[in-house]
Protein backbone atom coordinates (compact mmCIF):
# COMPACT_ATOMS: atom_id res chain seq x y z
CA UNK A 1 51.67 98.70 235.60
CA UNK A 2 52.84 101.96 234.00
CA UNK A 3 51.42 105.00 235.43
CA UNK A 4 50.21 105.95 231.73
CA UNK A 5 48.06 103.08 231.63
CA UNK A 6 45.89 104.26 234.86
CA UNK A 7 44.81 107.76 233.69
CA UNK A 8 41.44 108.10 232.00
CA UNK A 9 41.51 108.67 228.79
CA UNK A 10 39.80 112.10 227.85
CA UNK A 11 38.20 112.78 224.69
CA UNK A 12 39.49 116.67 223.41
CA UNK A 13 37.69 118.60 221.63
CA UNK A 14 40.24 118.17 218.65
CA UNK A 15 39.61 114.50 218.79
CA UNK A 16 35.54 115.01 218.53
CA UNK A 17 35.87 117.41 215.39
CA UNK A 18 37.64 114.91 213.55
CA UNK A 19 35.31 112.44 214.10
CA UNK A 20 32.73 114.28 213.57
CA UNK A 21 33.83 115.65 210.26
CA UNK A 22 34.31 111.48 209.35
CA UNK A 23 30.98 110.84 210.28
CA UNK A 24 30.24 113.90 207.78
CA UNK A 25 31.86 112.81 204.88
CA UNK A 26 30.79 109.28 205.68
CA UNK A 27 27.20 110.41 205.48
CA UNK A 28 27.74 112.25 202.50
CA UNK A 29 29.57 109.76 200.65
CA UNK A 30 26.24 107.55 201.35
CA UNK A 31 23.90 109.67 199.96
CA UNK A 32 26.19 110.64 196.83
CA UNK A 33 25.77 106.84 195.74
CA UNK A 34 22.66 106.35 196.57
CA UNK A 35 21.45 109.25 194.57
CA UNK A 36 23.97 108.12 192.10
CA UNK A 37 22.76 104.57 192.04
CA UNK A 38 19.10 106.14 191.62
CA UNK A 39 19.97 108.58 189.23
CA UNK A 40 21.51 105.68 187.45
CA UNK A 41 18.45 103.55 187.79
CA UNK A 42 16.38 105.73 186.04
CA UNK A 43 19.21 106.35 183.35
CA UNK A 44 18.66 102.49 182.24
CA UNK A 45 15.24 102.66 182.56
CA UNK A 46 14.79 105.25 180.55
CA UNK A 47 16.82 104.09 178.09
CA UNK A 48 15.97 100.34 178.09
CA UNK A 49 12.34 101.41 178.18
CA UNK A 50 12.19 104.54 176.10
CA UNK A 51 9.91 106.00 178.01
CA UNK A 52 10.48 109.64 176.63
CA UNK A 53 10.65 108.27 173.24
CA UNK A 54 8.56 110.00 170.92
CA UNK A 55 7.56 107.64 167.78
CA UNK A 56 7.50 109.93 164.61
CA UNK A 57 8.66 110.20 160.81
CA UNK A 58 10.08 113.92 159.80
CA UNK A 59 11.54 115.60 156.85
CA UNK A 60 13.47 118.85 157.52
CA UNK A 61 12.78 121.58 155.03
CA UNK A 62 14.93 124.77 155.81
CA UNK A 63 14.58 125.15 159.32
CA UNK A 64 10.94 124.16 159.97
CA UNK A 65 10.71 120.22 160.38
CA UNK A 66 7.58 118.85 159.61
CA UNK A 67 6.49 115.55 161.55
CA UNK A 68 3.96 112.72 161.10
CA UNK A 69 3.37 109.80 163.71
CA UNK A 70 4.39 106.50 161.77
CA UNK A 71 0.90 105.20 161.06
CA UNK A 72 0.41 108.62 158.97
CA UNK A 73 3.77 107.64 157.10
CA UNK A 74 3.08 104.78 156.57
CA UNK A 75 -0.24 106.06 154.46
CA UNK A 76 1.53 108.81 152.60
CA UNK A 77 3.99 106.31 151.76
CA UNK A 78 1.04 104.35 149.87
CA UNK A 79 -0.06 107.10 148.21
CA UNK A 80 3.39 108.20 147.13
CA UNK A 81 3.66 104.87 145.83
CA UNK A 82 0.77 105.02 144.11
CA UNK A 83 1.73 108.17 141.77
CA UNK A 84 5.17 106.84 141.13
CA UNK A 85 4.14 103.33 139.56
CA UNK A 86 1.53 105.64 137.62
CA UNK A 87 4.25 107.87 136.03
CA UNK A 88 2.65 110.66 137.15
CA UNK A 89 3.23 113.95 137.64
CA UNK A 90 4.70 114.67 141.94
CA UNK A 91 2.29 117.19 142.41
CA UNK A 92 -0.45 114.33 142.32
CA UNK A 93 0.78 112.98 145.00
CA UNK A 94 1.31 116.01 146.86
CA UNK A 95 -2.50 116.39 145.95
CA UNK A 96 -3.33 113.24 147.56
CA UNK A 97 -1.48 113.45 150.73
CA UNK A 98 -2.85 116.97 151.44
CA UNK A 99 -6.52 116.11 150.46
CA UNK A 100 -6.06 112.87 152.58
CA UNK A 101 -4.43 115.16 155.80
CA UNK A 102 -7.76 117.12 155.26
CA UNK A 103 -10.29 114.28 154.72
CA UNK A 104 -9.04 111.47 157.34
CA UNK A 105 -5.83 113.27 158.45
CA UNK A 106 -3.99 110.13 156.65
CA UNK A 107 -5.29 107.70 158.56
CA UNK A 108 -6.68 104.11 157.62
CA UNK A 109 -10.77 104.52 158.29
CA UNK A 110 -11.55 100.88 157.08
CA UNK A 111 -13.82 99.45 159.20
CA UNK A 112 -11.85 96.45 160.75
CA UNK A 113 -15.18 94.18 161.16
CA UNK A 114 -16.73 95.12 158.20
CA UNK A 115 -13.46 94.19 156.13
CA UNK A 116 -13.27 90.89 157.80
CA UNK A 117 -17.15 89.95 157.35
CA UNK A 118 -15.87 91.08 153.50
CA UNK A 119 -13.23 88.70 153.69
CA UNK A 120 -15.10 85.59 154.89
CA UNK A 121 -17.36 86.28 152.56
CA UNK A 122 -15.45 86.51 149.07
CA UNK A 123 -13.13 83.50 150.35
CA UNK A 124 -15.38 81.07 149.72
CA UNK A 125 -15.34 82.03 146.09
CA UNK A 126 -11.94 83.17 145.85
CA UNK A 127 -8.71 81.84 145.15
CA UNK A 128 -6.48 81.51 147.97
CA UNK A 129 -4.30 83.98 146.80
CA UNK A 130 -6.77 86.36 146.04
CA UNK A 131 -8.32 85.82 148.90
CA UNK A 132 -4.95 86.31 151.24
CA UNK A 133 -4.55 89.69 150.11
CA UNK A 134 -4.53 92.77 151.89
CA UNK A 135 -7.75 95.20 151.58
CA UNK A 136 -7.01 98.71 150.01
CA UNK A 137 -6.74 100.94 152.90
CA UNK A 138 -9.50 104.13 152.72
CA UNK A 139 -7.35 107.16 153.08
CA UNK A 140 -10.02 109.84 152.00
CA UNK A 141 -13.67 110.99 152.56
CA UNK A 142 -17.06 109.85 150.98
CA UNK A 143 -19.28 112.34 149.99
CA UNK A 144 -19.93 114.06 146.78
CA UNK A 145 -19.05 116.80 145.19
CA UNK A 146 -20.71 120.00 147.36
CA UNK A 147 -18.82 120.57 150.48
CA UNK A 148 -21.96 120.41 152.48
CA UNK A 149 -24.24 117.73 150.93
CA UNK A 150 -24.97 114.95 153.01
CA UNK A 151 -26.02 112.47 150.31
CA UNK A 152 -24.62 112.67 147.27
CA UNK A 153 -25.65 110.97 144.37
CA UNK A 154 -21.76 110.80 143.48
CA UNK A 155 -19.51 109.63 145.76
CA UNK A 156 -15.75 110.77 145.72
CA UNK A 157 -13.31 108.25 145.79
CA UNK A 158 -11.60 107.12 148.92
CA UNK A 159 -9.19 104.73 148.35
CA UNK A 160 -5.55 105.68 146.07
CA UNK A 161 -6.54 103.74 143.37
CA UNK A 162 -9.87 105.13 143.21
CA UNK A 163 -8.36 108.36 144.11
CA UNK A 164 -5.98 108.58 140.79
CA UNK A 165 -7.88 107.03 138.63
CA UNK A 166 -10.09 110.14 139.04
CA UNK A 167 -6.92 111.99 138.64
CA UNK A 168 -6.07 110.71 135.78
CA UNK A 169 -9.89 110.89 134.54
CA UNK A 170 -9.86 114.30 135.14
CA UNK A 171 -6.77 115.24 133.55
CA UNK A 172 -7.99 114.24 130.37
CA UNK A 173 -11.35 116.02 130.58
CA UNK A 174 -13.27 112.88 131.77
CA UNK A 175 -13.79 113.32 135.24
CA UNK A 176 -16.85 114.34 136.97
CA UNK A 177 -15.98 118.21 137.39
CA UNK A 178 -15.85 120.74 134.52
CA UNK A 179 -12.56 121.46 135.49
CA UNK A 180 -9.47 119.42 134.34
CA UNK A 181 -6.54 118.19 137.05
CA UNK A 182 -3.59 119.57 136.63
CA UNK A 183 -0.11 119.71 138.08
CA UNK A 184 -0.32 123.43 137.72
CA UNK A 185 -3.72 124.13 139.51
CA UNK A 186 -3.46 125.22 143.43
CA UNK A 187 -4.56 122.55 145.79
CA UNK A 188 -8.11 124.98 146.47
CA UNK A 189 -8.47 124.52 142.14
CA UNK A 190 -7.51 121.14 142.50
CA UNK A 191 -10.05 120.10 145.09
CA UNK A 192 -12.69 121.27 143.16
CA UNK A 193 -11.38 119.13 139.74
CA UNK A 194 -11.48 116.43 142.01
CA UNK A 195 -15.00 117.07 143.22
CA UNK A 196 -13.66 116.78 146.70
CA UNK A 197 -16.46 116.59 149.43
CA UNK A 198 -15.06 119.20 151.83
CA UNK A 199 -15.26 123.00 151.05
CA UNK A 200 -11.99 123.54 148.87
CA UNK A 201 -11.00 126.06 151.02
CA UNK A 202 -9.62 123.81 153.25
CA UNK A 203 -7.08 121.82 151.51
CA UNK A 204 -4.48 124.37 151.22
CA UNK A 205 -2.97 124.40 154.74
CA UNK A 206 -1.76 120.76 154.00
CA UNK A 207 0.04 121.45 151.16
CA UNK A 208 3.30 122.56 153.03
CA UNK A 209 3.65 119.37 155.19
CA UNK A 210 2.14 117.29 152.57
CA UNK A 211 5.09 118.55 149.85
CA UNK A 212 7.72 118.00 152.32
CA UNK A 213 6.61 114.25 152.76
CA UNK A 214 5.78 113.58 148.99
CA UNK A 215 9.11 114.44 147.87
CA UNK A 216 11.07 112.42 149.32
CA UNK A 217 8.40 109.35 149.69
CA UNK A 218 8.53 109.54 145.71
CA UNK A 219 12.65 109.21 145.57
CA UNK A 220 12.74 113.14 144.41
CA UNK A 221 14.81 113.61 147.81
CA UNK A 222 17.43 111.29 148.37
CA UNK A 223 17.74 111.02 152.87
CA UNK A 224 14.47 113.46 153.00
CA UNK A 225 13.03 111.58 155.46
CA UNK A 226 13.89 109.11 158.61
CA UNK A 227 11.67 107.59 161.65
CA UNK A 228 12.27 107.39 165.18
CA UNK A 229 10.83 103.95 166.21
CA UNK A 230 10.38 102.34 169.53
CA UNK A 231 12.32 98.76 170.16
CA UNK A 232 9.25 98.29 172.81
CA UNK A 233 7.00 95.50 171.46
CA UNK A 234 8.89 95.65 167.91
CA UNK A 235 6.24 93.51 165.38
CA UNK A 236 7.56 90.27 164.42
CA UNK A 237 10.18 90.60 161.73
CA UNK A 238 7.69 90.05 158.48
CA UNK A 239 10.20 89.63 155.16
CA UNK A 240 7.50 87.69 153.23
CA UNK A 241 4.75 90.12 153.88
CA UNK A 242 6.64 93.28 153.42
CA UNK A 243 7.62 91.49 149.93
CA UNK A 244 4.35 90.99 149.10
CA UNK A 245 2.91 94.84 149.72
CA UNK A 246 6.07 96.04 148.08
CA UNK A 247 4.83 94.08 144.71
CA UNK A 248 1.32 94.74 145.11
CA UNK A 249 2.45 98.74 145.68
CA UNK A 250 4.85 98.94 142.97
CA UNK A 251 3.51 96.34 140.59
CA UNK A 252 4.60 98.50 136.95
CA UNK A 253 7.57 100.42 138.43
CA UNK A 254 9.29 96.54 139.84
CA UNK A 255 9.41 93.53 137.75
CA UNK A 256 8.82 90.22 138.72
CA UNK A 257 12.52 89.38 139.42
CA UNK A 258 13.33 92.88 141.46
CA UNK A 259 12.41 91.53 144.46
CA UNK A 260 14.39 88.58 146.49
CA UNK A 261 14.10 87.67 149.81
CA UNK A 262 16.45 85.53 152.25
CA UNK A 263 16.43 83.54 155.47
CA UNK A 264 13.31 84.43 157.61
CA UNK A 265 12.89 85.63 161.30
CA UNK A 266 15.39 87.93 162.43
CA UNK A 267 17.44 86.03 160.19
CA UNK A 268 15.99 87.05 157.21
CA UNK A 269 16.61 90.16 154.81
CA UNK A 270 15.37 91.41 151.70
CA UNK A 271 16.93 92.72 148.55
CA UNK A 272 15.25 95.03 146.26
CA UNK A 273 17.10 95.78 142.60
CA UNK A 274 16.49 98.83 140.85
CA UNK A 275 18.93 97.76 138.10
CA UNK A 276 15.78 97.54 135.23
CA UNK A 277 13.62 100.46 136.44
CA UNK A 278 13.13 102.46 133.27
CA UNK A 279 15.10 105.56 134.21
CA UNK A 280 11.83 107.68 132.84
CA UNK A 281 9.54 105.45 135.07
CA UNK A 282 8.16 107.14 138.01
CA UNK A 283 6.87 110.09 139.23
CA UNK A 284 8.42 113.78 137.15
CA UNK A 285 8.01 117.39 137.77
CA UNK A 286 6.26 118.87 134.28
CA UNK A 287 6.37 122.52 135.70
CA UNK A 288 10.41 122.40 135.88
CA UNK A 289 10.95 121.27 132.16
CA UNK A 290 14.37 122.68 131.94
CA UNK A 291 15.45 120.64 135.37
CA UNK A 292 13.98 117.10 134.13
CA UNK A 293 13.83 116.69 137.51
CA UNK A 294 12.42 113.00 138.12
CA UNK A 295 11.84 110.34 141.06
CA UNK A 296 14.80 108.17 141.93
CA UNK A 297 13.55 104.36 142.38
CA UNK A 298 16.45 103.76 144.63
CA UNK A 299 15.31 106.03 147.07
CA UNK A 300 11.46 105.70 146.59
CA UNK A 301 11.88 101.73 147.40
CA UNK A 302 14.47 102.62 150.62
CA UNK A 303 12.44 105.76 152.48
CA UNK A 304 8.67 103.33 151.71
CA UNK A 305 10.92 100.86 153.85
CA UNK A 306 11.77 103.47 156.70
CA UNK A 307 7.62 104.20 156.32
CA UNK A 308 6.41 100.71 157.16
CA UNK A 309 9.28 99.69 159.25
CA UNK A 310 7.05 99.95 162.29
CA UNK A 311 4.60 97.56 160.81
CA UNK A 312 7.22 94.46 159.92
CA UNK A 313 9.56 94.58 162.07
CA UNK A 314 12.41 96.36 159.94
CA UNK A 315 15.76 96.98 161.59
CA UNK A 316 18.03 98.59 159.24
CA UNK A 317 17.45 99.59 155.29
CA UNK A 318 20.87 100.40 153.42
CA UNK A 319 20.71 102.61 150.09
CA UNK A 320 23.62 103.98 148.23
CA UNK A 321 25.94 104.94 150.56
CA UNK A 322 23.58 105.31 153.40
CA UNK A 323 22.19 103.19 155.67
CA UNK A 324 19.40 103.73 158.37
CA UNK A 325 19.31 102.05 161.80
CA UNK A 326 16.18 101.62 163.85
CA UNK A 327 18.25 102.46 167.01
CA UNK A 328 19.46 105.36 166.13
CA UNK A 329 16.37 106.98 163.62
CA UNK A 330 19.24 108.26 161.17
CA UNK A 331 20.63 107.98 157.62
CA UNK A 332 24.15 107.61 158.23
CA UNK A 333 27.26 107.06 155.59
CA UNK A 334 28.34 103.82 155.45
CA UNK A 335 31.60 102.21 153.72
CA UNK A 336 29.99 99.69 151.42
CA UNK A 337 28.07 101.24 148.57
CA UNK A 338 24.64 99.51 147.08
CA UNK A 339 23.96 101.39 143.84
CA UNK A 340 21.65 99.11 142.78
CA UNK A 341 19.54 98.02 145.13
CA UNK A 342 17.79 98.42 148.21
CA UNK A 343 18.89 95.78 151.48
CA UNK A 344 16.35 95.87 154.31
CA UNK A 345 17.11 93.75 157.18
CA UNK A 346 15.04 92.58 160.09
CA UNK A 347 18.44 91.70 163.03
CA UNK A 348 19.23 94.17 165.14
CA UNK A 349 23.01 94.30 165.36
């Protein structure tokens, strides 16, 4: 045996530095993927999940953006609606949403038992049709006309019907107030036309965020507004009933024919022309004669989709040259160009 092969072998202290410094990097190779792994983890949860997603509808005006959680949009969208199939003027509706902001801070206050004890009861004498629609949502206060009174012998209107018929009452020196509605009168002047049941004092701090959402919820701003929406617990895609509120919102401004809708599921889509819409149809701006500035039915019918998207399931709506995506919350330029008409679709692609 070689002489070599009977000495000890002796560890130098050049020998323990480098494995100590692999032992290092070893260690901190280990916890660079795991925090890497983790940091990863929470990436796709986050994402998959959307857990910092914050559900909203805004229009940007300058540089302030003004916001309003979905189920807000979704009732200024009905009373947008609701001025435009009535030709009126877009101040009425910029009325409406700021005395609703003020009254129920646009939200729905039907009573959900009382409308369904409503229900079973007129069904019985009702056609099924009639009888399968949808009550009118109450977007405003009861009370009467004094700010303060607690029973009034006149109570205000609270749903939009209700709400511009009074309008329209008013404006031609038949409502309930002395004063006569309108478009020119202040929201505080208008209030008290109205016979509003809060002090009119109080409706003019809605009027800036209720303008920026009327505008464009009445097609007089094309891509005003867009919706970030949650793909967490998405309502079942609902083509039929969206159909069926878009007729029953619109029922002047769209004929019978405008409306067409496709396959069904995620499957289906829905196709709204705008071909017929009388081009003076719909809401106008009478204090900017020299502009003629009036709503464009194109865009009415495509940002009312983007509103009640979170209600039936709506994926995508394309208008113009524009379409907007529920995963992305954006109106973005797109090749294909529908002049004509409005395609909302319920697959996510």
């Amino acid at each position: 045996m070689s002489p070599r092969a009977d000495r000890p072998i002796t560890v130098t202290r050049k020998v323990h530095r480098r494995r100590r410094r692999a032992r290092a990097v070893m260690a901190i190779t280990v916890v660079a993927a795991v925090v890497a792994a983790t940091g990863y983890g929470a990436w796709q949860f986050i994402e998959e999940n959307e857990y910092l997603l914050d559900e909203r509808c805004q229009v940007t005006v300058g540089e302030t953006e003004h916001r309003l959680t979905p189920a807000q949009t979704y009732s200024a969208a009905h009373l947008a609606a609701g001025a435009a199939d009535r030709n009126m003027p877009v101040q009425a509706a910029i009325d409406a949403l700021a005395m609703s902001l003020q009254e129920t801070e646009l939200e729905n206050r039907a009573d959900p038992e009382e409308t369904a004890d409503e229900n079973a009861e007129g069904a019985e004498e009702a056609s099924e049709e009639e009888a399968a629609e949808v009550p009118a949502p109450i977007l405003f206060a009861a009370g009467g006309a004094q700010w303060d009174a607690v029973d009034a012998s006149n109570p205000t209107p609270r749903t939009a019907d209700e709400f511009y018929q009074e309008l329209s009452n008013s404006s031609r020196g038949d409502g309930t107030s002395e004063t006569e509605w309108s478009a020119e009168l202040d929201l505080d002047e208008a209030a008290e036309a109205l016979s509003r049941p809060h002090n009119s004092s109080f409706y003019p701090q809605h009027e800036e965020l209720a303008r920026a959402f009327a505008r464009p919820l009445t097609g007089m701003q094309p891509l005003g507004m867009t919706c970030q929406l949650s793909q967490i617990d998405v309502p079942g895609p609902d083509a039929e009933g969206l159909s069926e509120e878009l007729r029953s919102t619109l029922p002047n401004l769209l004929g019978e024919e405008s409306i067409a809708v496709e396959g069904s599921g995620e499957n289906g889509s829905l196709s709204v022309s705008v071909a017929e819409v009388d081009p003076e149809a719909g809401v106008h701006d009478p204090v900017n004669e020299d502009s003629a500035e009036r709503g464009d039915a194109l865009w009415l019918v495509a940002q009312w989709a983007v509103a009640v998207a979170e209600t039936y399931g709506v994926q995508s709506v394309h208008a113009g040259t524009h379409e907007w995506q529920r995963d992305t919350g954006r109106w973005e330029r797109v090749d294909e160009a529908s002049d004509d008409s409005v395609e909302i679709g319920f697959s996510r692609d």
